[in-house]
N, C-alpha and C. Protein backbone atom coordinates (compact mmCIF):
# COMPACT_ATOMS: atom_id res chain seq x y z
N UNK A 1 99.11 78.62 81.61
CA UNK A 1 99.30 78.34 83.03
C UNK A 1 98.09 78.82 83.81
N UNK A 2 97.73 78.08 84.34
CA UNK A 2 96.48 78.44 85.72
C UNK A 2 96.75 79.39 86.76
N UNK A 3 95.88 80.31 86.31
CA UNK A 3 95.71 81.66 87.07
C UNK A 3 96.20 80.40 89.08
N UNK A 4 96.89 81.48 89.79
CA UNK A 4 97.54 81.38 91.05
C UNK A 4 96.11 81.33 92.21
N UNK A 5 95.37 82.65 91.76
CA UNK A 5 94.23 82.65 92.65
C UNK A 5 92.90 81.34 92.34
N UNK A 6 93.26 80.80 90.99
CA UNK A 6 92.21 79.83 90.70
C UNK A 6 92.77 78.71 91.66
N UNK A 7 93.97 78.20 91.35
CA UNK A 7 94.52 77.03 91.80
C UNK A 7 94.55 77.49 93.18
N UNK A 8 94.95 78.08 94.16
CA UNK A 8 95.08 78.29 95.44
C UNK A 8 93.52 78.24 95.77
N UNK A 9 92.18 78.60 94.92
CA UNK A 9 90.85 78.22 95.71
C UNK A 9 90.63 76.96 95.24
N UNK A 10 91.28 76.34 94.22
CA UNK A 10 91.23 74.53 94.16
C UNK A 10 91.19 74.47 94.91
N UNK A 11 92.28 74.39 95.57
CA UNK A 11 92.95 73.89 96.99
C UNK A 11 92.67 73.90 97.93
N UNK A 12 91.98 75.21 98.02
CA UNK A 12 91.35 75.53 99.82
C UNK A 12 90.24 74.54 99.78
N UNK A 13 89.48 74.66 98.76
CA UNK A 13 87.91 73.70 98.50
C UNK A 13 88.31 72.32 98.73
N UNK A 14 89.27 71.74 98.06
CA UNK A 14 89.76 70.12 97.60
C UNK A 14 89.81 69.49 99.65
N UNK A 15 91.13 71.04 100.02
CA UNK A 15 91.47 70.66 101.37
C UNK A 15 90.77 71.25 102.54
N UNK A 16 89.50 71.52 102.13
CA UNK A 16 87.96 71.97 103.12
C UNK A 16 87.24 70.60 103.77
N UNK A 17 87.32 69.72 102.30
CA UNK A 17 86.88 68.33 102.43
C UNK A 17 85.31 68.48 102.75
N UNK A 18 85.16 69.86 102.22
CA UNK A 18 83.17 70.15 101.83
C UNK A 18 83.19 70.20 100.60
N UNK A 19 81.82 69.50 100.28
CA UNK A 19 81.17 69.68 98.68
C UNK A 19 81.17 71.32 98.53
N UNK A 20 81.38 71.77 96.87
CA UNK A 20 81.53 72.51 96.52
C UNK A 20 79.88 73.11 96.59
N UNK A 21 79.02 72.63 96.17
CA UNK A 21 77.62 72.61 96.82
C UNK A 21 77.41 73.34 98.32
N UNK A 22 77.91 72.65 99.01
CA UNK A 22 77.86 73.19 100.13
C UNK A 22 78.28 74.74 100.31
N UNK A 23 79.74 74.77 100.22
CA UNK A 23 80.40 76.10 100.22
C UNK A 23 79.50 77.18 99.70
N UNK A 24 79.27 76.85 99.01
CA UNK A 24 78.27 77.99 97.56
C UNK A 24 76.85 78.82 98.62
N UNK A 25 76.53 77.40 99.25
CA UNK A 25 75.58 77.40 100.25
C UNK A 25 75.60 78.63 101.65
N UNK A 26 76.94 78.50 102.06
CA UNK A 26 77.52 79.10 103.07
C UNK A 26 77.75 80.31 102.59
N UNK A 27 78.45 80.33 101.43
CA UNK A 27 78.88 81.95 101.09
C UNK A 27 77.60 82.48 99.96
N UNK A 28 76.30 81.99 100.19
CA UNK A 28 75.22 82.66 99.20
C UNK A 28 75.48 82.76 97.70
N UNK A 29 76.78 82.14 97.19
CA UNK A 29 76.74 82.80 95.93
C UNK A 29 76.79 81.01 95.17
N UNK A 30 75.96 81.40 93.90
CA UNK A 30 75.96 80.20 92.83
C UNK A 30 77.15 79.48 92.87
N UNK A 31 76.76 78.36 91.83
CA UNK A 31 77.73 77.33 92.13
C UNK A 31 78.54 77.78 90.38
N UNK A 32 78.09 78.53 89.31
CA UNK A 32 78.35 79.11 88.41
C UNK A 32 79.49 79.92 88.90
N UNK A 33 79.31 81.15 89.76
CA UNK A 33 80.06 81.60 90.09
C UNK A 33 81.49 81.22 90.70
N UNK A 34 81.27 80.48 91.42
CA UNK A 34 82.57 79.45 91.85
C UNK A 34 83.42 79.02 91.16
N UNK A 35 82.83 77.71 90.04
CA UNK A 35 82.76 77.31 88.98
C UNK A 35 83.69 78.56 87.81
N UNK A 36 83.21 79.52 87.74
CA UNK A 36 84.02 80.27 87.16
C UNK A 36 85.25 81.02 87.82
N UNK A 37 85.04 81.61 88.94
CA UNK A 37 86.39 81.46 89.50
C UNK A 37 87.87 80.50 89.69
N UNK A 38 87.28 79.27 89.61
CA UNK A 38 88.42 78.20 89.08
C UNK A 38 88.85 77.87 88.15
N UNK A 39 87.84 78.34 87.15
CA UNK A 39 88.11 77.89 85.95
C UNK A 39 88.87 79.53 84.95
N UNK A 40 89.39 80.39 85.82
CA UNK A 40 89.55 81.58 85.54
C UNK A 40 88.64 82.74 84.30
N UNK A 41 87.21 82.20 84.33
CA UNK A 41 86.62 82.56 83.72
C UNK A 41 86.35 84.00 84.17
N UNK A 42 86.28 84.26 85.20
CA UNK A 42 85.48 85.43 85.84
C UNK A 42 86.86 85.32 87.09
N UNK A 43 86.97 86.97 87.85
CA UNK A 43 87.56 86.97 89.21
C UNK A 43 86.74 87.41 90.08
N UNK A 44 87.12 87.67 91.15
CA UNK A 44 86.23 87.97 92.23
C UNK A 44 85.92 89.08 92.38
N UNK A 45 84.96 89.70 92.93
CA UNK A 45 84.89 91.00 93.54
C UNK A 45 85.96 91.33 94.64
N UNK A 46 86.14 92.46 94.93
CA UNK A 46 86.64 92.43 96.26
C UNK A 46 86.44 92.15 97.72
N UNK A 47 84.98 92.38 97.34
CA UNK A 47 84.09 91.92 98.65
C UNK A 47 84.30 90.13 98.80
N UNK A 48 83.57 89.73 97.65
CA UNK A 48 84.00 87.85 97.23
C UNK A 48 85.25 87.83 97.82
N UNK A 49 86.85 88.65 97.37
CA UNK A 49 87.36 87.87 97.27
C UNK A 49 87.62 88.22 99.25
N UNK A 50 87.35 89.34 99.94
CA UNK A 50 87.13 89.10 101.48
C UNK A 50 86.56 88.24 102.09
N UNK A 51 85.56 87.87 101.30
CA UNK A 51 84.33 86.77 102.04
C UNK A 51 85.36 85.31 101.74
N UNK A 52 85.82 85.31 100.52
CA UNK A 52 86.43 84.09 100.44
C UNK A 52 87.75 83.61 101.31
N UNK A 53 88.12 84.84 101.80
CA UNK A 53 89.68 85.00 102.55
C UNK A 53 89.23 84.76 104.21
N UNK A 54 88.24 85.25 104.61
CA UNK A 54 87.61 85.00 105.88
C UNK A 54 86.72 83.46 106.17
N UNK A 55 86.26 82.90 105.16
CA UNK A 55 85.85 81.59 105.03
C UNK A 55 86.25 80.47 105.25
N UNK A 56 87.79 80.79 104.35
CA UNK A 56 88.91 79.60 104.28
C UNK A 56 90.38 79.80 105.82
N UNK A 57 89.68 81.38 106.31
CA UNK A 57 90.92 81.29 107.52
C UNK A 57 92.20 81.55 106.44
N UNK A 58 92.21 82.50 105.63
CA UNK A 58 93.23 82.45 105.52
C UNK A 58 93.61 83.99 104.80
N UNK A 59 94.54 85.00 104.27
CA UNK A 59 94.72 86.28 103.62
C UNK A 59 94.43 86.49 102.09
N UNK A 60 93.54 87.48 101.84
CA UNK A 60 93.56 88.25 100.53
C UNK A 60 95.08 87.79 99.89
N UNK A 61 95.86 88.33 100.98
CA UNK A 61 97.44 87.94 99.84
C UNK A 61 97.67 86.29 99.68
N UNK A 62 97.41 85.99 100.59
CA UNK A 62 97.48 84.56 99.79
C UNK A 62 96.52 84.09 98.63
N UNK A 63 95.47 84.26 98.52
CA UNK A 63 94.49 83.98 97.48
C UNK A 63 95.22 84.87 96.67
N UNK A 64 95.27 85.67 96.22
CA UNK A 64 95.72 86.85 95.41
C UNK A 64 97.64 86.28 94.86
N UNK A 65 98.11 84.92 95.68
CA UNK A 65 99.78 85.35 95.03
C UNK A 65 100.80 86.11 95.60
N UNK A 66 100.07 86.61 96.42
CA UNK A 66 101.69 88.04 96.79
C UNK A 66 102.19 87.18 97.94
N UNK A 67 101.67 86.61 98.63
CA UNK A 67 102.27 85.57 99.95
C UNK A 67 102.06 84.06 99.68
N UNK A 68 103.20 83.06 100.25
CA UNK A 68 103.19 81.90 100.47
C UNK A 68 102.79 81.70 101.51
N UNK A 69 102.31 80.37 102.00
CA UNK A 69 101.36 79.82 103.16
C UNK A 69 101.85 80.37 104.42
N UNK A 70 102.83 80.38 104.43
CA UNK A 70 103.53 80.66 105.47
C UNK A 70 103.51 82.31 105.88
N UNK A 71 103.32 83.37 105.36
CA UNK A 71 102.92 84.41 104.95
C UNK A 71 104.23 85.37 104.11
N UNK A 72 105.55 84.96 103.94
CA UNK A 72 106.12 85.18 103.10
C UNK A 72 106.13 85.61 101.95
N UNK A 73 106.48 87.30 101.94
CA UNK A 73 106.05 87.95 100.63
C UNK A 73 106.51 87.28 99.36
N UNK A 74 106.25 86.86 98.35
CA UNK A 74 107.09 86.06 97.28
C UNK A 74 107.10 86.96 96.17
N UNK A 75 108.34 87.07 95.93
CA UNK A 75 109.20 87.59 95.18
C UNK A 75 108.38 88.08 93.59
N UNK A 76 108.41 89.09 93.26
CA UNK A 76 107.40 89.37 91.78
C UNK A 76 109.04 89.98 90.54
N UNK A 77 108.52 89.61 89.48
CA UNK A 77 108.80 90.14 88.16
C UNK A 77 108.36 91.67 88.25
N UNK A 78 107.35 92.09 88.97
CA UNK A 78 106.72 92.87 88.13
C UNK A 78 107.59 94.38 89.25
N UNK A 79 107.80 95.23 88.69
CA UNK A 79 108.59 96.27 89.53
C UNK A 79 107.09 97.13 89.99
N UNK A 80 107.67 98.13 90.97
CA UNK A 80 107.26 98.49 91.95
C UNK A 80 106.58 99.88 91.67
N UNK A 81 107.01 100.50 90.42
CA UNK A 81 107.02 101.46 89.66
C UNK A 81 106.32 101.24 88.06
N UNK A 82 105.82 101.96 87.82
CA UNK A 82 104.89 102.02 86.38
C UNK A 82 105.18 102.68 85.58
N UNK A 83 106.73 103.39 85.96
CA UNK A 83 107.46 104.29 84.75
C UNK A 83 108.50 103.08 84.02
């Protein structure tokens, strides 16, 4: 299954309706780099993934999974605790 943060920056890019070229352009970083972020090869920095969250107008938690568009925390498997 396709990493959540890959497919949600499909999406922002697909529904930017800018060449991926371009973007790369705007945010200084290779088109490799991108390229591997979708393809869940590589993740982001934290900084990337701020720059990418401020770019697209939209939250870290949404790129990241923890919120739906709407900003709705969505529900995790994973508990809250590490014991």
């Amino acid at each position: 299954m396709k990493n959540l943060f890959a497919k949600r920056l499909t999406e922002l890019i697909d529904e930017s309706g800018r060449m991926q070229k371009d973007i790369c352009a705007d945010l200084h970083i290779s088109k490799q780099k991108l390229s591997k972020w979708k393809t869940c090869y590589n993740e982001p920095s934290m900084d990337d993934l701020m720059m990418l969250a401020l770019y697209f107008d939209v939250s870290a938690d949404y790129l990241l999974g923890l919120v739906d568009e709407t900003g709705v925390r969505i529900k995790s498997d994973v508990s809250a605790s590490s014991t």
